[in-house]
N, C-alpha and C. Protein backbone atom coordinates (compact mmCIF):
# COMPACT_ATOMS: atom_id res chain seq x y z
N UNK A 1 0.82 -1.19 0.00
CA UNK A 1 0.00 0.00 0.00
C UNK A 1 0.86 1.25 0.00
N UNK A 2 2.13 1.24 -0.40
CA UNK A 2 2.67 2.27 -0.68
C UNK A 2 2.61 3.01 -1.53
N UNK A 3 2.93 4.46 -1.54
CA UNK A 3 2.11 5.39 -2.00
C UNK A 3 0.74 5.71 -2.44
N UNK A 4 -0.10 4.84 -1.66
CA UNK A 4 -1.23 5.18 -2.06
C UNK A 4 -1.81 6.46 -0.44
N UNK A 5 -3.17 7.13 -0.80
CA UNK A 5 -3.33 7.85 0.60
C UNK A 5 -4.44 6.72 1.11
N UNK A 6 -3.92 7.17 2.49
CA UNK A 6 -4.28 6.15 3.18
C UNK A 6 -5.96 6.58 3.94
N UNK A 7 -7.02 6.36 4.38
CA UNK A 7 -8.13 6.88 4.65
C UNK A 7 -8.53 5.78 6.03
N UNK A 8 -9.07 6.20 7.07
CA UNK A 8 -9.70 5.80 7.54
C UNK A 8 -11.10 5.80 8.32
N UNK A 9 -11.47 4.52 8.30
CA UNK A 9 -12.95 4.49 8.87
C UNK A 9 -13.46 3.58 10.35
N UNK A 10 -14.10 4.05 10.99
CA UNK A 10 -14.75 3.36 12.47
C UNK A 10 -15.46 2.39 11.55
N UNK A 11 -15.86 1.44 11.99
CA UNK A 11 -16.88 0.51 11.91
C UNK A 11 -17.07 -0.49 12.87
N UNK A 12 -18.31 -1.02 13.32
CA UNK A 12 -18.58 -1.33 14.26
C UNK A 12 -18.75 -3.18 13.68
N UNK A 13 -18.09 -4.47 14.11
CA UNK A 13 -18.32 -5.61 14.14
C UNK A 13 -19.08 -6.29 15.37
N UNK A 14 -19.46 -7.42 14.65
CA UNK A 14 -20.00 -8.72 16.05
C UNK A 14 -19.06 -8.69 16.30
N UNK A 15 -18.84 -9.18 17.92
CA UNK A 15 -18.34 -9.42 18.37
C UNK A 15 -17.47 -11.03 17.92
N UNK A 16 -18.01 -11.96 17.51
CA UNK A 16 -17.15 -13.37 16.72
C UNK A 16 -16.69 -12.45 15.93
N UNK A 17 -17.13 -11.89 14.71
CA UNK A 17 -16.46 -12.01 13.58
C UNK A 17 -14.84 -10.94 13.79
N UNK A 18 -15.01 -10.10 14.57
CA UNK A 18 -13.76 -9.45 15.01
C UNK A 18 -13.05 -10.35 15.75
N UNK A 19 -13.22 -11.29 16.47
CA UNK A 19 -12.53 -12.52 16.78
C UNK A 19 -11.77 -13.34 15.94
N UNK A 20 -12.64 -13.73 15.30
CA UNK A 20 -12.10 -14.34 14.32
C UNK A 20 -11.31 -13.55 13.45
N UNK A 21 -11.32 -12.74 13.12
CA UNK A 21 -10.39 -11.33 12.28
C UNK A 21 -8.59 -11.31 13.09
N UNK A 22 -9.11 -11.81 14.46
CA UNK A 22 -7.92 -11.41 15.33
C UNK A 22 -7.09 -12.84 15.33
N UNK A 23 -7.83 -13.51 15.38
CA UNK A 23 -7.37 -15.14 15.68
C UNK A 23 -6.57 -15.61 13.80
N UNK A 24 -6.96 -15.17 12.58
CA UNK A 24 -6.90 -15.47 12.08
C UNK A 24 -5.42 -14.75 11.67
N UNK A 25 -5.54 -13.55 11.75
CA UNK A 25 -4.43 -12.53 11.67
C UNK A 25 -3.27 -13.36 12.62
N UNK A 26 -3.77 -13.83 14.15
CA UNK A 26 -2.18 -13.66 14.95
C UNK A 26 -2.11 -14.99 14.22
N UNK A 27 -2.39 -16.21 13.80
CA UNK A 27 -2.15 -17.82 13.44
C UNK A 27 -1.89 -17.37 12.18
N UNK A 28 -1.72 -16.53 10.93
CA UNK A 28 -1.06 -16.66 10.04
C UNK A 28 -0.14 -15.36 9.92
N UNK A 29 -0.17 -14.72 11.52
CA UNK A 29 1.01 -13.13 11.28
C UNK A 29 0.87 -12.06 10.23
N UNK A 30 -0.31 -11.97 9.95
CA UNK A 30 -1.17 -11.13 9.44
C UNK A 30 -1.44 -9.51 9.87
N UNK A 31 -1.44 -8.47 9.54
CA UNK A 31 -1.45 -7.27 10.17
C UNK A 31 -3.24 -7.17 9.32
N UNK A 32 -3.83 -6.73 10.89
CA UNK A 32 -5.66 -6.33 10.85
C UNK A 32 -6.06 -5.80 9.77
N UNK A 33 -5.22 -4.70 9.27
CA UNK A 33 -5.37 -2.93 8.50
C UNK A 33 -5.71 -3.65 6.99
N UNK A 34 -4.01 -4.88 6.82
CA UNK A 34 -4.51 -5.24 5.47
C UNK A 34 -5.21 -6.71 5.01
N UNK A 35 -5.45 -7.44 5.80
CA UNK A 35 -6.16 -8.58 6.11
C UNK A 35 -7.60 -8.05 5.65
N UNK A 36 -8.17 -6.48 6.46
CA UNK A 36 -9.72 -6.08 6.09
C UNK A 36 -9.07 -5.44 4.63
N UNK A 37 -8.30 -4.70 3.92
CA UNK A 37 -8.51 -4.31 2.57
C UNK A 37 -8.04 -5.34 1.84
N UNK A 38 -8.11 -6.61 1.93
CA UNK A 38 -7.83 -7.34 1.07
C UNK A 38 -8.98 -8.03 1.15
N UNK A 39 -9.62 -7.95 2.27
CA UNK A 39 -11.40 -8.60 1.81
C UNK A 39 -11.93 -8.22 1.38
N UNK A 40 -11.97 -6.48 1.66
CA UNK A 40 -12.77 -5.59 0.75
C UNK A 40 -12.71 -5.59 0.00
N UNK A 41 -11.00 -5.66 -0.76
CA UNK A 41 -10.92 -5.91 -2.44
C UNK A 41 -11.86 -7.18 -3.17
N UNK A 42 -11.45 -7.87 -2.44
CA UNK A 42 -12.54 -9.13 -2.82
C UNK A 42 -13.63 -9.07 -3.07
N UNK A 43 -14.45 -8.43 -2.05
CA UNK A 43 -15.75 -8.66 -1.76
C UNK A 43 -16.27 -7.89 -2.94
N UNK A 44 -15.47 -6.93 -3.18
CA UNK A 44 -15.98 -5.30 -4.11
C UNK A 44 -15.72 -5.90 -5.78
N UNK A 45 -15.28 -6.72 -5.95
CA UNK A 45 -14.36 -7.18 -7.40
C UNK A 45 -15.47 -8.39 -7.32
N UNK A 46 -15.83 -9.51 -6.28
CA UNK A 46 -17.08 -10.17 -6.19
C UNK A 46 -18.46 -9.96 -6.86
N UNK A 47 -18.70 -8.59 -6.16
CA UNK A 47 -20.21 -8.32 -5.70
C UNK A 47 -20.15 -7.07 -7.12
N UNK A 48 -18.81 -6.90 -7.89
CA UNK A 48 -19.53 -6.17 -9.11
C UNK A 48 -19.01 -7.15 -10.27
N UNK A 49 -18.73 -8.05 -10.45
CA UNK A 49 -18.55 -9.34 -11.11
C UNK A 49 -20.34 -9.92 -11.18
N UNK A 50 -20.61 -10.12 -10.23
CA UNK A 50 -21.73 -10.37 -9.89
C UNK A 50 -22.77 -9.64 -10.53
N UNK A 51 -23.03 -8.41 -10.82
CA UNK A 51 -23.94 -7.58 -10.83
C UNK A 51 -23.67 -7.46 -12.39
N UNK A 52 -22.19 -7.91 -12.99
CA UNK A 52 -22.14 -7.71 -14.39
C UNK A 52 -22.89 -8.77 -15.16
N UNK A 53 -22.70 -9.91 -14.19
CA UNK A 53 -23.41 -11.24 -15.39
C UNK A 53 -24.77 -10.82 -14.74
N UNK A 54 -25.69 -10.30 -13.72
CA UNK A 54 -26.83 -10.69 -13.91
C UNK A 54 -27.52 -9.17 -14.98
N UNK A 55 -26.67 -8.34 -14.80
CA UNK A 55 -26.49 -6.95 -15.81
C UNK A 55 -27.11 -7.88 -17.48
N UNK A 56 -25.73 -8.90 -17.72
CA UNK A 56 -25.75 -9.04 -19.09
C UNK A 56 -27.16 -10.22 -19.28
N UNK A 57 -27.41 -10.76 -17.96
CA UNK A 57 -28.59 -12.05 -18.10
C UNK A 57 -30.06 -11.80 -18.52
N UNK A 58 -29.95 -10.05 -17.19
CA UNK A 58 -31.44 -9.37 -18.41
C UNK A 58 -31.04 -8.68 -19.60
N UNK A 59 -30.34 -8.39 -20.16
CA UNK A 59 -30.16 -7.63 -21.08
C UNK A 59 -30.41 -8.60 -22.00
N UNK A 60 -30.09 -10.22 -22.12
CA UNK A 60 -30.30 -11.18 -23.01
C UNK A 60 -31.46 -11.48 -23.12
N UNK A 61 -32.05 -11.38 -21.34
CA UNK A 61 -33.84 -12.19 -21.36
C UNK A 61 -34.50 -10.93 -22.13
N UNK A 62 -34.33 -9.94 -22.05
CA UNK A 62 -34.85 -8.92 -22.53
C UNK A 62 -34.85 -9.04 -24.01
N UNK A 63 -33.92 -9.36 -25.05
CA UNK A 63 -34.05 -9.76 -25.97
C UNK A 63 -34.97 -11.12 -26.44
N UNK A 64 -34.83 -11.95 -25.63
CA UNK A 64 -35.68 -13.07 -25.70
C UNK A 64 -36.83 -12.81 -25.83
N UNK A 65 -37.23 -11.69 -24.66
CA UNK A 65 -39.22 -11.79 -24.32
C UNK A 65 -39.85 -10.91 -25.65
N UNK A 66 -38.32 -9.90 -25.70
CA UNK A 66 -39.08 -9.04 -27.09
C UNK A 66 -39.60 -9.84 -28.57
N UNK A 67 -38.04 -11.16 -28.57
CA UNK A 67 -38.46 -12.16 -29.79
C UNK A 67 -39.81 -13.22 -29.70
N UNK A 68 -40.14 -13.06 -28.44
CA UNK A 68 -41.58 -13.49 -27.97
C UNK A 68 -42.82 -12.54 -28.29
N UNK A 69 -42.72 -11.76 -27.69
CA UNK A 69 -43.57 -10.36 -28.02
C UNK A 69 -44.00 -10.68 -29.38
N UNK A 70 -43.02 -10.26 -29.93
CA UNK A 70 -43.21 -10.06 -32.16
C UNK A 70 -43.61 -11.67 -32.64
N UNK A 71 -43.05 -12.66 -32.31
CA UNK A 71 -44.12 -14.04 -32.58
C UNK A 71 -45.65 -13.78 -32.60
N UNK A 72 -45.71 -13.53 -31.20
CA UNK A 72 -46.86 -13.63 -30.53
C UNK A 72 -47.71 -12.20 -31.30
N UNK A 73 -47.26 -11.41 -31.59
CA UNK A 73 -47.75 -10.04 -32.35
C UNK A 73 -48.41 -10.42 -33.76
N UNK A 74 -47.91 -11.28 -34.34
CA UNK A 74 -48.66 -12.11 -35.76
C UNK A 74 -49.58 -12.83 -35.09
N UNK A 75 -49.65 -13.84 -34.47
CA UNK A 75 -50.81 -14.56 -34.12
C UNK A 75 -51.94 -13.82 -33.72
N UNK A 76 -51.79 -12.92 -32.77
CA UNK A 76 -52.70 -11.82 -32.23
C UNK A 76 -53.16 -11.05 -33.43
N UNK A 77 -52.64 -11.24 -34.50
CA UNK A 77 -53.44 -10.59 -35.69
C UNK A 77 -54.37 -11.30 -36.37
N UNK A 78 -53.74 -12.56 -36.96
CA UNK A 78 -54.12 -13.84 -37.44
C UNK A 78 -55.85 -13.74 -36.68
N UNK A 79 -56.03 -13.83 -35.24
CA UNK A 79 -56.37 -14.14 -34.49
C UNK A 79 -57.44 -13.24 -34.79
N UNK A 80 -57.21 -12.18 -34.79
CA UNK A 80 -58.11 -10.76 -34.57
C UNK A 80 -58.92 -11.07 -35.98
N UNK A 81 -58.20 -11.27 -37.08
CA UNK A 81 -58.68 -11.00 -38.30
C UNK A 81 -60.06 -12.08 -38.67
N UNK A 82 -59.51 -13.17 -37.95
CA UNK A 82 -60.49 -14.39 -38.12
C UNK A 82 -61.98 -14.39 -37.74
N UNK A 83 -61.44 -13.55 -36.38
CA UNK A 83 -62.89 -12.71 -36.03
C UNK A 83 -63.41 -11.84 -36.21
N UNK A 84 -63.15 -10.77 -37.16
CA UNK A 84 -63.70 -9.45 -37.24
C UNK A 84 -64.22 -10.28 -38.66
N UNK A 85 -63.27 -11.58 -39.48
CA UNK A 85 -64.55 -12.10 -40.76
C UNK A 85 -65.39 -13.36 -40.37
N UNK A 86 -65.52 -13.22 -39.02
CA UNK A 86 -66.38 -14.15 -38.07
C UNK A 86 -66.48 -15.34 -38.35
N UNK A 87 -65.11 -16.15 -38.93
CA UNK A 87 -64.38 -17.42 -38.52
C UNK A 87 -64.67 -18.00 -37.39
């Protein structure tokens, strides 16, 4: 983390999970500060990974329902026409 500026924030944990934060840090000699920005990196590179495929999943279904729509837009004519020549 050199040269970057450095920022900090309070935040309040359970009580385990700051335990475990501490226990995990002293059994692999870990310093707290970058143990939490290396989860955050994770979590943040995760959770917008995440948001990209379900981003691209409607953007596909969205194409799908429209190629549904326009099918279904002929029949609904078909349909209409049969009855207005009282088929």
């Amino acid at each position: 983390m050199e040269n970057e500026k450095i920022e900090s924030l309070e935040i309040k944990l359970d009580g385990l999970i700051y335990q475990e934060i501490q226990e995990y840090c002293t059994k692999y000699s870990a310093d707290e500060t970058e143990f939490v920005n290396a989860v955050m990196i994770r979590f943040f590179k995760e959770n917008k990974k995440n948001h990209d495929t379900m981003r691209k999943g409607y953007a596909e279904m969205s194409e799908i329902n429209l190629d549904i729509c326009n099918e279904f837009e002929g029949c609904e004519k078909d349909v209409s026409s049969k009855f207005e020549q009282g088929i």
